[in-house]
C-alpha atoms as a PDB file:
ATOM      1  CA  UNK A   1     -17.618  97.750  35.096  1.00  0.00           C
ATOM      2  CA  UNK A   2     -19.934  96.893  31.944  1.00  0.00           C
ATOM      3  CA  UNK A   3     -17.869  98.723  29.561  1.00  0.00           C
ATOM      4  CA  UNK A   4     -16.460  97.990  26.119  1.00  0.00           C
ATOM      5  CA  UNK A   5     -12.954  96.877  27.007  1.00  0.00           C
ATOM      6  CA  UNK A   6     -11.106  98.553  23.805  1.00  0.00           C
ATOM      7  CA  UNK A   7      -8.557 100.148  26.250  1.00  0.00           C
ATOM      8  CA  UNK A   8      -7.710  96.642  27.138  1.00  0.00           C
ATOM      9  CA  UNK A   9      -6.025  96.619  24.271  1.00  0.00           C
ATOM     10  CA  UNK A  10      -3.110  97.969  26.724  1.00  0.00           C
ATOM     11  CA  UNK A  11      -3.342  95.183  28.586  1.00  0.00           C
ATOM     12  CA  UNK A  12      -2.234  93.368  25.389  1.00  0.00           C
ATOM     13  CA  UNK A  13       0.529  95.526  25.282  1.00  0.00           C
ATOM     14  CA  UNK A  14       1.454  95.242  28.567  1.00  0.00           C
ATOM     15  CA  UNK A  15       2.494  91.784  28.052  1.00  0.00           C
ATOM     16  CA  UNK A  16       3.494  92.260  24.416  1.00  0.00           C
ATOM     17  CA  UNK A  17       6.252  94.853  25.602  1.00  0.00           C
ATOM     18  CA  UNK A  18       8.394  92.122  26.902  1.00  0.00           C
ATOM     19  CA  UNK A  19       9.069  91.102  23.543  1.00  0.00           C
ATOM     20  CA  UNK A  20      12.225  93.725  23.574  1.00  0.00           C
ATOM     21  CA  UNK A  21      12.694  93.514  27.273  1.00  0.00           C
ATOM     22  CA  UNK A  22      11.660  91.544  30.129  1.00  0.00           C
ATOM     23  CA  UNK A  23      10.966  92.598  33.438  1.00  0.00           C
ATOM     24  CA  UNK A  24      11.768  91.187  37.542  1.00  0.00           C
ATOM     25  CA  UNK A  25      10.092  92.384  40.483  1.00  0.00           C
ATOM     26  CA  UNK A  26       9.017  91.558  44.274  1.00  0.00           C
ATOM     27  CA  UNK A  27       6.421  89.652  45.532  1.00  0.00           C
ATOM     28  CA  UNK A  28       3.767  91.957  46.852  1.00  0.00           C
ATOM     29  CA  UNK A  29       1.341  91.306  49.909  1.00  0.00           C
ATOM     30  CA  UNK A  30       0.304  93.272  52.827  1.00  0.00           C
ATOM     31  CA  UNK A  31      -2.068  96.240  53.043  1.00  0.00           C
ATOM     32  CA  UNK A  32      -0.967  99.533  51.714  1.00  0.00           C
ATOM     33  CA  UNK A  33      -3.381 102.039  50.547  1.00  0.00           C
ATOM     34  CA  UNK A  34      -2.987 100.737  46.630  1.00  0.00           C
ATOM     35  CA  UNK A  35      -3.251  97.476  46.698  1.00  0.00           C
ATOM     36  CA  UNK A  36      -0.577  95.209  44.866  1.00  0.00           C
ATOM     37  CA  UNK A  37       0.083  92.331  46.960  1.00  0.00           C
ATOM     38  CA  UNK A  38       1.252  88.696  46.660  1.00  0.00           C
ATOM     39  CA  UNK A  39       1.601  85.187  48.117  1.00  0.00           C
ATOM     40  CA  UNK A  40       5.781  84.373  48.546  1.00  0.00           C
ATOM     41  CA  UNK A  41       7.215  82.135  46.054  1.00  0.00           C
ATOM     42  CA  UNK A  42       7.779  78.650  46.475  1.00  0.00           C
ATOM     43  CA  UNK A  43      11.023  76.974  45.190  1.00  0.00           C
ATOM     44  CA  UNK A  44       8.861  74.369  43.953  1.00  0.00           C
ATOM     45  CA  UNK A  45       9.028  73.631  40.248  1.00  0.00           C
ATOM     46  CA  UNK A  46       6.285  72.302  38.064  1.00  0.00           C
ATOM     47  CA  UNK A  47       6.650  69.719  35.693  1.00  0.00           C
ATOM     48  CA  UNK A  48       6.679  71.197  32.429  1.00  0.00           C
ATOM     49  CA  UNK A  49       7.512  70.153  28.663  1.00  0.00           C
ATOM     50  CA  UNK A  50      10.500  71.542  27.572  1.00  0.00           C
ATOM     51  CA  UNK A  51      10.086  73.534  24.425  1.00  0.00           C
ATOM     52  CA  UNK A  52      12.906  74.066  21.562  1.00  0.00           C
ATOM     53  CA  UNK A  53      12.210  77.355  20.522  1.00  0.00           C
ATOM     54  CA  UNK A  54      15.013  78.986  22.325  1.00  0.00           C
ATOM     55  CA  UNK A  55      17.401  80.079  19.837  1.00  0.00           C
ATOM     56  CA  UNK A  56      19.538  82.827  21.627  1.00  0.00           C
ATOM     57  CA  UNK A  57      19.406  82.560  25.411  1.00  0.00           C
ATOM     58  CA  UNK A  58      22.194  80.452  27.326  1.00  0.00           C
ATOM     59  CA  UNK A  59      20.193  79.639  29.650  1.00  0.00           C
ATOM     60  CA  UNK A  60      17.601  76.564  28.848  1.00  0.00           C
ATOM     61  CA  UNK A  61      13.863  77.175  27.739  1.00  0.00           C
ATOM     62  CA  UNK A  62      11.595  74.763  29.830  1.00  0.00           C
ATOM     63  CA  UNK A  63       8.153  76.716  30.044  1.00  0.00           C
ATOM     64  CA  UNK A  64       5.845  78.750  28.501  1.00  0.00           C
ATOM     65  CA  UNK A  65       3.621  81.574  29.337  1.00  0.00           C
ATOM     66  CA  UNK A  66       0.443  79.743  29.705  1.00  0.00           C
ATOM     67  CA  UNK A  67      -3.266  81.470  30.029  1.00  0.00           C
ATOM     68  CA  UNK A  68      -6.111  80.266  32.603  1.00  0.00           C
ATOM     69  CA  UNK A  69      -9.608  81.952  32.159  1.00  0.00           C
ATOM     70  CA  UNK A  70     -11.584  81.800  35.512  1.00  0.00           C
ATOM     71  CA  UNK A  71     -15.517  82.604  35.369  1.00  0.00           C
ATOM     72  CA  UNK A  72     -16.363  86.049  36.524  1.00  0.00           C
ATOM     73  CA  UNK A  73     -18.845  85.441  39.912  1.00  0.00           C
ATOM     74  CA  UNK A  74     -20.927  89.349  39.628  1.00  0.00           C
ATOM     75  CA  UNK A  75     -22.542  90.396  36.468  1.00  0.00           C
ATOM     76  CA  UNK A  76     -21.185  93.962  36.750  1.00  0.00           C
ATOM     77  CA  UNK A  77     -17.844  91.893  35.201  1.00  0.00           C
ATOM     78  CA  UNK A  78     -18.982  89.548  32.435  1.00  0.00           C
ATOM     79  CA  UNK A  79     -18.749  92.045  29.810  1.00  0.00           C
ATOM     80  CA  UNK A  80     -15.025  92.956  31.049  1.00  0.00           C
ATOM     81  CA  UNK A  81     -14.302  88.960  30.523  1.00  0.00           C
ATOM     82  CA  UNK A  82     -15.692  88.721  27.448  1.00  0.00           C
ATOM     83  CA  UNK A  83     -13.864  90.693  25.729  1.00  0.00           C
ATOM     84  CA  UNK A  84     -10.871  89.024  26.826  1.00  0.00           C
ATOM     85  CA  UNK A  85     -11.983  85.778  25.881  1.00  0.00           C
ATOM     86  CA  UNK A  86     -13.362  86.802  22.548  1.00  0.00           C
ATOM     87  CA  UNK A  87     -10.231  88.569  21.402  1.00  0.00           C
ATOM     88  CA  UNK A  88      -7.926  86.082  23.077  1.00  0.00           C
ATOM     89  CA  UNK A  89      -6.130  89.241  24.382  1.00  0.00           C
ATOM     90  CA  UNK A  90      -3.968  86.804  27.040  1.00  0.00           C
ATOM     91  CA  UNK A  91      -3.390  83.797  24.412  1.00  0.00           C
ATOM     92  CA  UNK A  92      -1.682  86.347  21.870  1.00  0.00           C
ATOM     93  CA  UNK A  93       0.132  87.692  24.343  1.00  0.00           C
ATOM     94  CA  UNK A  94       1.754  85.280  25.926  1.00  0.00           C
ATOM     95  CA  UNK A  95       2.790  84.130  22.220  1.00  0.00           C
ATOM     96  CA  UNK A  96       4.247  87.140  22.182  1.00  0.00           C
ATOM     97  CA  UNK A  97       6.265  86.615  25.431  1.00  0.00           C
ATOM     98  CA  UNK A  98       7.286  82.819  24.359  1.00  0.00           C
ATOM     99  CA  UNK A  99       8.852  84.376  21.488  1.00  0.00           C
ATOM    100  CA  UNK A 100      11.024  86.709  23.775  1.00  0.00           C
ATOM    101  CA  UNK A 101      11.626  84.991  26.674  1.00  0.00           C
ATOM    102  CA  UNK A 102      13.461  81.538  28.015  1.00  0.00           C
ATOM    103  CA  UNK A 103      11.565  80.101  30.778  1.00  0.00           C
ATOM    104  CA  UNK A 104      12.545  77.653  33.571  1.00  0.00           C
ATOM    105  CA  UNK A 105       8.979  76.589  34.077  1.00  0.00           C
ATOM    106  CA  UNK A 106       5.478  77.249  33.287  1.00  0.00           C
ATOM    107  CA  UNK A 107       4.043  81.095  34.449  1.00  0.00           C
ATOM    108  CA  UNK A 108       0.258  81.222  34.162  1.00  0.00           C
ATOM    109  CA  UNK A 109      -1.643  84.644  33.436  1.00  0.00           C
ATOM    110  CA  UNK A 110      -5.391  85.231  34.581  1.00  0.00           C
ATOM    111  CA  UNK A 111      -7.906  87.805  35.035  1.00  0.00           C
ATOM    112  CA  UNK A 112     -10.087  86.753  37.622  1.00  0.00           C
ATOM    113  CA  UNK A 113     -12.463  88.107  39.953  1.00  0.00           C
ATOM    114  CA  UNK A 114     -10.398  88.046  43.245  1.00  0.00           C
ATOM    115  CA  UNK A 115     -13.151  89.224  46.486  1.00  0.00           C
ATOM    116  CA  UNK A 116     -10.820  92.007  46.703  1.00  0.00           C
ATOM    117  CA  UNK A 117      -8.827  94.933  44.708  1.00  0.00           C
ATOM    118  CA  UNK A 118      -5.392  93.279  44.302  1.00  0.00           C
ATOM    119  CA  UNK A 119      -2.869  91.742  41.544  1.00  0.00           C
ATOM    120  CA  UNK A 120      -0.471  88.832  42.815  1.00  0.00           C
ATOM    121  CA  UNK A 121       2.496  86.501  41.936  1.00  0.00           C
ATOM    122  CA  UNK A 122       1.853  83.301  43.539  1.00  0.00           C
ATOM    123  CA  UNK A 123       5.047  80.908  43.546  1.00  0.00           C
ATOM    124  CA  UNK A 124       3.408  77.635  44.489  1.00  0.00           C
ATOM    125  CA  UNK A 125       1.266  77.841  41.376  1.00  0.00           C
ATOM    126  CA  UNK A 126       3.404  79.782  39.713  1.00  0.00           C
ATOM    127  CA  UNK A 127       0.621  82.659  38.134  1.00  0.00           C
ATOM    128  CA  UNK A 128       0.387  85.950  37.893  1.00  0.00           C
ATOM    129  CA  UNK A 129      -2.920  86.863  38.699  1.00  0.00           C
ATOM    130  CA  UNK A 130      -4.746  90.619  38.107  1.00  0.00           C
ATOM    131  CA  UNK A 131      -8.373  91.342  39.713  1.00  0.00           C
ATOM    132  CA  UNK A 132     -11.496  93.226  37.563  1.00  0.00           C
ATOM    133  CA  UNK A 133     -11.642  94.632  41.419  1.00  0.00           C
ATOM    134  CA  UNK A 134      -7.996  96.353  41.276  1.00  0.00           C
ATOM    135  CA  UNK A 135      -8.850  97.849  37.870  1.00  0.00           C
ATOM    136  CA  UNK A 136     -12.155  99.139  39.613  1.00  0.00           C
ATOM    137  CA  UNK A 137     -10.279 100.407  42.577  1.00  0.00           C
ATOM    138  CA  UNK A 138      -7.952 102.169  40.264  1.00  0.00           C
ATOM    139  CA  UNK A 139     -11.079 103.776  38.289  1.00  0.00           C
ATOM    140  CA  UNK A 140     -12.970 105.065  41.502  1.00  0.00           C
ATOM    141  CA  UNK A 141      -9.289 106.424  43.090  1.00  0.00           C
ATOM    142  CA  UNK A 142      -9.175 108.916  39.825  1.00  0.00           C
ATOM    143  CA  UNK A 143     -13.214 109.431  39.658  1.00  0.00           C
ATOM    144  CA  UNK A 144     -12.384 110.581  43.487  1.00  0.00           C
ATOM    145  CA  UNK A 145     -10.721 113.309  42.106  1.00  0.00           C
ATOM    146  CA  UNK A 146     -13.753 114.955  40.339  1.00  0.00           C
ATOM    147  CA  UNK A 147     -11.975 113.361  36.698  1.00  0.00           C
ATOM    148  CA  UNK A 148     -14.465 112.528  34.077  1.00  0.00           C
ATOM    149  CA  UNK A 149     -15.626 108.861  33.258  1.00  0.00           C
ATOM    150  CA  UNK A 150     -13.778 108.551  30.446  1.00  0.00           C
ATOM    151  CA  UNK A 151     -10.439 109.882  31.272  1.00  0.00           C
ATOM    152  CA  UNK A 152     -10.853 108.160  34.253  1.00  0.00           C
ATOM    153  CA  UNK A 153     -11.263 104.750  32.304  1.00  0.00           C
ATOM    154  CA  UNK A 154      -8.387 105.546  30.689  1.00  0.00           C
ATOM    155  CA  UNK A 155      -5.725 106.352  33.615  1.00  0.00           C
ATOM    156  CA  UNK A 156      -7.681 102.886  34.862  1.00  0.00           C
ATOM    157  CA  UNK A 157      -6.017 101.218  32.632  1.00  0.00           C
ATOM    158  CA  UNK A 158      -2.621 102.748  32.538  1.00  0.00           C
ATOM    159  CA  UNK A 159      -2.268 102.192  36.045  1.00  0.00           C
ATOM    160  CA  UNK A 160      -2.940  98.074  35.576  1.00  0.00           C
ATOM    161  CA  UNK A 161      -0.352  97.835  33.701  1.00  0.00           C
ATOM    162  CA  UNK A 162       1.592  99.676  35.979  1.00  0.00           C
ATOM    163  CA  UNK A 163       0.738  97.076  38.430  1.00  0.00           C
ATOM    164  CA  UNK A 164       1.264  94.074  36.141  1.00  0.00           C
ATOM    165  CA  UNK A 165       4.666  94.759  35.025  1.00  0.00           C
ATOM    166  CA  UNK A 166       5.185  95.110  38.792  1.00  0.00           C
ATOM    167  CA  UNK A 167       3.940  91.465  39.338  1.00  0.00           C
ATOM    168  CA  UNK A 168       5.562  89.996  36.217  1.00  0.00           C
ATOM    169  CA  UNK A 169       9.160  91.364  38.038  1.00  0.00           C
ATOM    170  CA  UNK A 170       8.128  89.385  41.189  1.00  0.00           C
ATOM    171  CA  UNK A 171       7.322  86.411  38.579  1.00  0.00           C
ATOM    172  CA  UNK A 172      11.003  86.659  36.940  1.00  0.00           C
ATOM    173  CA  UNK A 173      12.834  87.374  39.853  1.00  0.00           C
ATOM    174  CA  UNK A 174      11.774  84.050  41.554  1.00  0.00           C
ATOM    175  CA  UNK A 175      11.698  82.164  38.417  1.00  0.00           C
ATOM    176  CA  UNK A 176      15.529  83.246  37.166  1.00  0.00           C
ATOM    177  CA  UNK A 177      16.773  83.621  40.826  1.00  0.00           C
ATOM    178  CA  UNK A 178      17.878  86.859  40.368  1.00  0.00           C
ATOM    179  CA  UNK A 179      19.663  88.752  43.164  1.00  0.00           C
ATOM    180  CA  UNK A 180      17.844  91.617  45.219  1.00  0.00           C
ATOM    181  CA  UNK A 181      19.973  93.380  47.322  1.00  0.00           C
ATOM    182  CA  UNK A 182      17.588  95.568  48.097  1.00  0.00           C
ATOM    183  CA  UNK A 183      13.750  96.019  48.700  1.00  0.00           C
ATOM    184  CA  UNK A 184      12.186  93.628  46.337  1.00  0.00           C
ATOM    185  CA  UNK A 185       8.775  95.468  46.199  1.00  0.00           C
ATOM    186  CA  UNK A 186      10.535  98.571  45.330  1.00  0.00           C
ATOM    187  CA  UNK A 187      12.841  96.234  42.756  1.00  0.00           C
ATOM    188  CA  UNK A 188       9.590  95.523  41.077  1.00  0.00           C
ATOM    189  CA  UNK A 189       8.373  99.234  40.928  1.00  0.00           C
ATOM    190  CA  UNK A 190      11.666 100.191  38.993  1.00  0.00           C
ATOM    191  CA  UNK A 191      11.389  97.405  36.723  1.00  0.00           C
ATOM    192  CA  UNK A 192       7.860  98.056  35.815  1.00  0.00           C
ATOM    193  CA  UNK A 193       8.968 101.730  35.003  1.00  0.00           C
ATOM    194  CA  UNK A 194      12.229 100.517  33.245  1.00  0.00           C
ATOM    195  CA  UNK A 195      10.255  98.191  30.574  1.00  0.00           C
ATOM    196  CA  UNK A 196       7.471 101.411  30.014  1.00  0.00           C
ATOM    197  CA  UNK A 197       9.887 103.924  29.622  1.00  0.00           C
ATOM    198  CA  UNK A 198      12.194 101.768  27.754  1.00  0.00           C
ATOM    199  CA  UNK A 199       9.583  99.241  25.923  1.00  0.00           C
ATOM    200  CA  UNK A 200       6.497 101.311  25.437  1.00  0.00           C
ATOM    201  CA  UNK A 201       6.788 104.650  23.852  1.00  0.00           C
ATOM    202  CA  UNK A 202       3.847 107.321  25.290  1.00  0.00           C
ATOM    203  CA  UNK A 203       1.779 104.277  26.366  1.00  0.00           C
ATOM    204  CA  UNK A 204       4.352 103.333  28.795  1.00  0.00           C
ATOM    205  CA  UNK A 205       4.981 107.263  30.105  1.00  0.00           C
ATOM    206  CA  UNK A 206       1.221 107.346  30.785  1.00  0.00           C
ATOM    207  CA  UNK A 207       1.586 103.973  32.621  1.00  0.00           C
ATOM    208  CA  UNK A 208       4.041 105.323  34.842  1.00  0.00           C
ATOM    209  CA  UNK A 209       2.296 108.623  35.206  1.00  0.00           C
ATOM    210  CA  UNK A 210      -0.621 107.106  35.806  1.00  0.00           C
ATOM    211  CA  UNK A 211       0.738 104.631  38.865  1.00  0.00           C
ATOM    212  CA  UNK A 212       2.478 108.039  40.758  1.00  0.00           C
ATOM    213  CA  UNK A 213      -1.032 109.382  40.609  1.00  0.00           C
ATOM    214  CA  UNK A 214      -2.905 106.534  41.633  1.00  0.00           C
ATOM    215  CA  UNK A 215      -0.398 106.686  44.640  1.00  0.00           C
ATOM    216  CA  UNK A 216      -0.712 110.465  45.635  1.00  0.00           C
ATOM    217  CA  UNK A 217      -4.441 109.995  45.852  1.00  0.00           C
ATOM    218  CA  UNK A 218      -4.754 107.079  47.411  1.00  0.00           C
ATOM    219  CA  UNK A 219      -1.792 108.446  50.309  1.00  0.00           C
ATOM    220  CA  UNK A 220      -4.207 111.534  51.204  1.00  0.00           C
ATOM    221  CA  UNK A 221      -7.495 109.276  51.227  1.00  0.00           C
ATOM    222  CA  UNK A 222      -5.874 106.568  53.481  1.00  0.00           C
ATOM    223  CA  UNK A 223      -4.564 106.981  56.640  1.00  0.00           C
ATOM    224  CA  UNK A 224      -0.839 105.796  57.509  1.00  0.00           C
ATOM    225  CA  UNK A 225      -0.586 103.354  60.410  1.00  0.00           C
ATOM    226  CA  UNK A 226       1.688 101.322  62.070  1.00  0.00           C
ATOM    227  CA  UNK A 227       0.673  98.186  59.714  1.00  0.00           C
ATOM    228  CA  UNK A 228       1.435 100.991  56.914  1.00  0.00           C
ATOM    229  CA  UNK A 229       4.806 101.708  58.100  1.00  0.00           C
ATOM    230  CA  UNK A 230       5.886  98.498  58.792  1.00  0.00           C
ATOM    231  CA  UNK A 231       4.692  96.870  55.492  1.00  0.00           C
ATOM    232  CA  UNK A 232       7.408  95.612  53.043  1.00  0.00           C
ATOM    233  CA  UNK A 233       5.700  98.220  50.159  1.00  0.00           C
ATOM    234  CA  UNK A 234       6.826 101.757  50.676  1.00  0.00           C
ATOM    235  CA  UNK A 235       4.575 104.159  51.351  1.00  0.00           C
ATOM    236  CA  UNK A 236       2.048 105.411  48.330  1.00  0.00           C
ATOM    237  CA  UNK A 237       3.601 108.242  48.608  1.00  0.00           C
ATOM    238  CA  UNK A 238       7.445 107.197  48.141  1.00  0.00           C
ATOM    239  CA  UNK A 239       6.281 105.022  45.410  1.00  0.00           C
ATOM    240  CA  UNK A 240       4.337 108.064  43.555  1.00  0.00           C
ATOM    241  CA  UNK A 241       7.915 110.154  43.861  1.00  0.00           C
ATOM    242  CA  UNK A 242       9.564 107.547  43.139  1.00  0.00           C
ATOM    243  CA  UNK A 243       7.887 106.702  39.700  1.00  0.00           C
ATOM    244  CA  UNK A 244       8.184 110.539  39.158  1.00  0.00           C
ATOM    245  CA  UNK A 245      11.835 110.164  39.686  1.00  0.00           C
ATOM    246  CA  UNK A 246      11.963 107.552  37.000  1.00  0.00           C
ATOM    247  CA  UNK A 247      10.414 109.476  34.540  1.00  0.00           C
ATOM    248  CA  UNK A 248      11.926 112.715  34.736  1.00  0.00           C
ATOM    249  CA  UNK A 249      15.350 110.573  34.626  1.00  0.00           C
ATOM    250  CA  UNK A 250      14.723 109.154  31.651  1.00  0.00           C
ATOM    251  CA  UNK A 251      14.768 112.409  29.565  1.00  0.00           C
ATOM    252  CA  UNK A 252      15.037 115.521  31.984  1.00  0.00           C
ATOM    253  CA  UNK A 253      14.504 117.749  28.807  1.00  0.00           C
ATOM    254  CA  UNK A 254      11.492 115.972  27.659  1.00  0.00           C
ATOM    255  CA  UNK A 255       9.901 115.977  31.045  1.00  0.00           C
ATOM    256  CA  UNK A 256      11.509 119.450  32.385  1.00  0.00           C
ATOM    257  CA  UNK A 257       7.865 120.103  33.767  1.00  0.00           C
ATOM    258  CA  UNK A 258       7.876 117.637  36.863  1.00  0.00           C
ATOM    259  CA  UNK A 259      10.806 119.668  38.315  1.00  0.00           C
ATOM    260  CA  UNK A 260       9.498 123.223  37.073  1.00  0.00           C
ATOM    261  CA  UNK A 261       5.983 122.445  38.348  1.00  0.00           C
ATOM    262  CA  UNK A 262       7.181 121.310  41.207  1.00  0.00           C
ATOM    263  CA  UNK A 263       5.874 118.092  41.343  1.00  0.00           C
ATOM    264  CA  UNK A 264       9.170 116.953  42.372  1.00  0.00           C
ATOM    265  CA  UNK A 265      11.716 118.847  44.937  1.00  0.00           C
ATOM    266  CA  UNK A 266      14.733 119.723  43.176  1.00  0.00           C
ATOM    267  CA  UNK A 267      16.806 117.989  46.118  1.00  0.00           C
ATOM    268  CA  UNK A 268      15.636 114.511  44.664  1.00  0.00           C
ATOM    269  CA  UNK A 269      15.345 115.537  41.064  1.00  0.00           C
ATOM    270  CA  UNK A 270      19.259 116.390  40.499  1.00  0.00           C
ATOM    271  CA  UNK A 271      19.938 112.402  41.436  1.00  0.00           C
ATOM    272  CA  UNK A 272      17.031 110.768  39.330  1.00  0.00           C
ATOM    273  CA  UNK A 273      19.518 111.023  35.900  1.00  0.00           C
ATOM    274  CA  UNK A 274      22.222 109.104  37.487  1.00  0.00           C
ATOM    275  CA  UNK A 275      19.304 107.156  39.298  1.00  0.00           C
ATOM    276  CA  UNK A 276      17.782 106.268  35.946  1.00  0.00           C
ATOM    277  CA  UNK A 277      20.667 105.121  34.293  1.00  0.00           C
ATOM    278  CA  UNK A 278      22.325 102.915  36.979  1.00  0.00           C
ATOM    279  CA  UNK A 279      18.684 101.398  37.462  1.00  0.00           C
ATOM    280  CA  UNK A 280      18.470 100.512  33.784  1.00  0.00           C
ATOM    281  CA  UNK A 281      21.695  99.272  33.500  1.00  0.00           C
ATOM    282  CA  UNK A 282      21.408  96.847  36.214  1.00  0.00           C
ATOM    283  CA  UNK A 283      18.064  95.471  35.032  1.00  0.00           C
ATOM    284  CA  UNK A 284      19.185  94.596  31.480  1.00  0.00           C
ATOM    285  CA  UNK A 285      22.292  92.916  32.448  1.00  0.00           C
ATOM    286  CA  UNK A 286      19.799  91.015  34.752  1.00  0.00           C
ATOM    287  CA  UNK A 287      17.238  89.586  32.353  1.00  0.00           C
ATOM    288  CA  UNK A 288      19.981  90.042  29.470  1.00  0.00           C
ATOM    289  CA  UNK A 289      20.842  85.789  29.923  1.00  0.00           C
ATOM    290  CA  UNK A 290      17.056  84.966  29.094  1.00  0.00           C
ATOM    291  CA  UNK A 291      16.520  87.259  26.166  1.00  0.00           C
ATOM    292  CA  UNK A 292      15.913  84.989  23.046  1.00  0.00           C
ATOM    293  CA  UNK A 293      16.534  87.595  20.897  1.00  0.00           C
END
């Protein structure tokens, strides 16, 4: 992926949309179709300095967002990493995301080069982690479609930060303790659309858009199994109507066309309002105690 990494710039504002909101999620591992897995959280804490820049939140602000830079191994990557590096895209970010957010501990962001397409919250380190490979994956799943290069770089990179909100959920849920009652990978799915469709203007529809399309293709190019069925993730598919849900229950008006085009059945479509707003609701009371501001 030797390519000049200006679209990473949404990367940047992947993590710089947490400024207004924050968001929770499960912890993802297994091996559906898209891949978005990750280690279970510890309850181990780390040993970090507490900072006294929370001005706000009730609860107490003992960590920082903290950024690790690990060496890419294959050449086709070292252009991709240093562009992050050189425009210290994760060090102004997670500036961004002290500013916003009271920590209990330490959460580390990296890029890395992973042996495999994936993106991860690991609790005994406590990082969020996001592989060149995934973003790759994500870029060959649209080219599949006959999509050209470009717009296919693009979608790319809408879908990652799909996927990274997702793991950032999984990051805060452990980290504040907040209650699932539910599925926690799907948790993390609604979260991750909450903070783009709330946070992120058009960037954030296209992230969302981008994730339910990266789901339908990659549900007809896999094959379902057992594994599939029993895995904690739903299946592509669910989480591709699911995301469609989201969006169309933001603004129904705005986004008439995923009912009238039928890219969602009408049975499911006449809930996703109520959906919506119960769904955001319940995630900003959530992460309302750690807002700074």
């Amino acid at each position: 992926m030797n390519r000049n990494l200006a679209n990473l710039g949404i990367v940047v504002a992947i993590l710089l949309f947490v400024i207004a909101c924050v968001c929770p999620a499960g912890r993802d591992k297994g091996n559906s179709s898209t891949p978005t897995s990750s280690p279970t959280p510890s309850q181990t804490k780390s040993n970090s300095t507490p900072t006294n820049d929370n001005k706000t939140s009730p609860n107490k602000d003992e960590g920082d967002f903290k950024v690790e830079h690990s060496a890419a191994k294959s050449s086709k990557y070292t252009d991709l990493e240093k562009e992050i590096k050189d425009e210290k895209l994760l060090e102004n970010a997670a500036a961004q995301l002290n500013k916003a957010l009271a920590l209990p501990e330490n959460i580390t962001l990296k890029v890395e080069e992973c042996g495999e397409p994936n993106a991860f919250y690991d609790g005994n380190d406590v990082t969020i982690t996001m592989c060149y490979e995934l973003m790759e994956h994500f870029y060959l799943t649209f080219r599949s479609t006959g999509m050209q290069d470009q717009k296919a770089y693009g979608k790319m990179f809408a879908a990652t930060r799909f996927v990274f909100l997702h793991e950032v959920g999984h990051a805060l849920i452990d980290q504040y303790k907040l209650p699932v009652t539910g599925n926690e990978e799907d948790s993390a799915d609604r979260l991750s659309a909450f903070i783009n469709l709330e946070e992120l203007g058009n960037e954030g529809v296209e992230a969302c858009f981008a994730g339910a399309d990266a789901f339908k293709i990659s549900s007809k190019m896999a094959k379902t199994t057992s594994a599939d069925m029993a895995d904690e993730h739903l299946l592509d598919e669910q989480r591709s109507f699911n995301s469609l849900c989201m969006i169309y229950g933001s603004n129904s008006v705005k986004y008439a066309n995923i009912l009238t085009d039928g890219y969602l059945p009408k049975a499911r479509a006449e809930r996703c309002e109520q959906e919506y707003q119960r769904m955001s609701e319940s995630w900003a009371n959530l992460l309302k105690p750690w807002r700074k501001a």
